[in-house]
C-alpha atoms as a PDB file:
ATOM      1  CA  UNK A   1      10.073  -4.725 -17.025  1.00  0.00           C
ATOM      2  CA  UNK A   2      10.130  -5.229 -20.791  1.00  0.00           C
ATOM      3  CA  UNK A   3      12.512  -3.500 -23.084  1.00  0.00           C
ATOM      4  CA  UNK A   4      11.510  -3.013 -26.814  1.00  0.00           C
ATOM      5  CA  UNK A   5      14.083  -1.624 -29.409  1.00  0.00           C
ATOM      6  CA  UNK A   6      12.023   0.316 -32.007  1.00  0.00           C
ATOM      7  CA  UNK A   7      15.173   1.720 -34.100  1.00  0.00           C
ATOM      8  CA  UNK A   8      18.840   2.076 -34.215  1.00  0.00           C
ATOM      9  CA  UNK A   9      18.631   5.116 -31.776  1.00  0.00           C
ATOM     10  CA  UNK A  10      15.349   4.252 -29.706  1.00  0.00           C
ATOM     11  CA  UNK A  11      14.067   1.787 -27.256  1.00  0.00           C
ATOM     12  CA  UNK A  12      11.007   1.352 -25.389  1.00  0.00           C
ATOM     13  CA  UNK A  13      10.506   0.664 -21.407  1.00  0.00           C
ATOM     14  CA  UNK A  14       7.537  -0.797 -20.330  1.00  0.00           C
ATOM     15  CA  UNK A  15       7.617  -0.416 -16.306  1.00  0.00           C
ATOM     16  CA  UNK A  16       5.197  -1.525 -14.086  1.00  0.00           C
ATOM     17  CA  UNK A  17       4.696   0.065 -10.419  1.00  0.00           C
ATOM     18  CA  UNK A  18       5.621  -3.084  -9.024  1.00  0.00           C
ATOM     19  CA  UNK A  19       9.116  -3.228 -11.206  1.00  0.00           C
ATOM     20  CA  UNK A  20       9.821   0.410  -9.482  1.00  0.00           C
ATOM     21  CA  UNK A  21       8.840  -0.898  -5.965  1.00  0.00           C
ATOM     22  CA  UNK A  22      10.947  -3.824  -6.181  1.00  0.00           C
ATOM     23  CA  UNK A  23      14.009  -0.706  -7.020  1.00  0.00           C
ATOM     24  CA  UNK A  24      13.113   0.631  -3.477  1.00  0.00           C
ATOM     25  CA  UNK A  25      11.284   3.801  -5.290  1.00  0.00           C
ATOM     26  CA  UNK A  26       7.879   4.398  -4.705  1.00  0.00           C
ATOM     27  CA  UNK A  27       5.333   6.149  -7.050  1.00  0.00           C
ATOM     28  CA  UNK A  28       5.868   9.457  -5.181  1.00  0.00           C
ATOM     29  CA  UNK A  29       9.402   9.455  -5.951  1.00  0.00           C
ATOM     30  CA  UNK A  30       8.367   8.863  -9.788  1.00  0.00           C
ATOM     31  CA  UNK A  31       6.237  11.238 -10.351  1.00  0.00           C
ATOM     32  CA  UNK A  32       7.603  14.861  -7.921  1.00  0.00           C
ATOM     33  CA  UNK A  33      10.895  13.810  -7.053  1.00  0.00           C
ATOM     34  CA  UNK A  34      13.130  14.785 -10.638  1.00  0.00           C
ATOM     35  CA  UNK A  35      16.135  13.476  -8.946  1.00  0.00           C
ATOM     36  CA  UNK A  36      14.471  10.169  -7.747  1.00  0.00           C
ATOM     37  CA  UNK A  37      12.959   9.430 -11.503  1.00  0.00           C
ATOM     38  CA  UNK A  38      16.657   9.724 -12.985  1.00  0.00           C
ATOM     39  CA  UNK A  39      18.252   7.413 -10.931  1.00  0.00           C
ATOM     40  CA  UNK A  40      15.458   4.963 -11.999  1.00  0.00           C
ATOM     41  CA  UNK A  41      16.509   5.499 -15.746  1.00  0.00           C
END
C-alpha cells in the first residue's frame, strides 16, 4: 500500500488486492459488503 498526500486536507491510497488479502478481506467484502469496506479504511 502506498499513501500519497496531495494537500493539506487530502491523501491518496493506492491498494492493491493483495494489500486487502493480507487484512483478511477478500474482494467480495470490498466491493458488496459496506460494512466490510469501512473497516478497511
Amino acid at each position: 500500500m502506498e499513501i500519497e498526500r496531495i494537500n493539506e486536507n487530502t491523501l491518496k491510497f493506492y491498494i492493491s488486492y493483495r494489500d486487502i488479502e493480507e487484512r483478511g478481506f477478500n474482494r467480495e467484502d470490498i466491493w458488496y459488503n459496506r460494512e466490510k469496506g469501512e473497516q478497511l479504511f
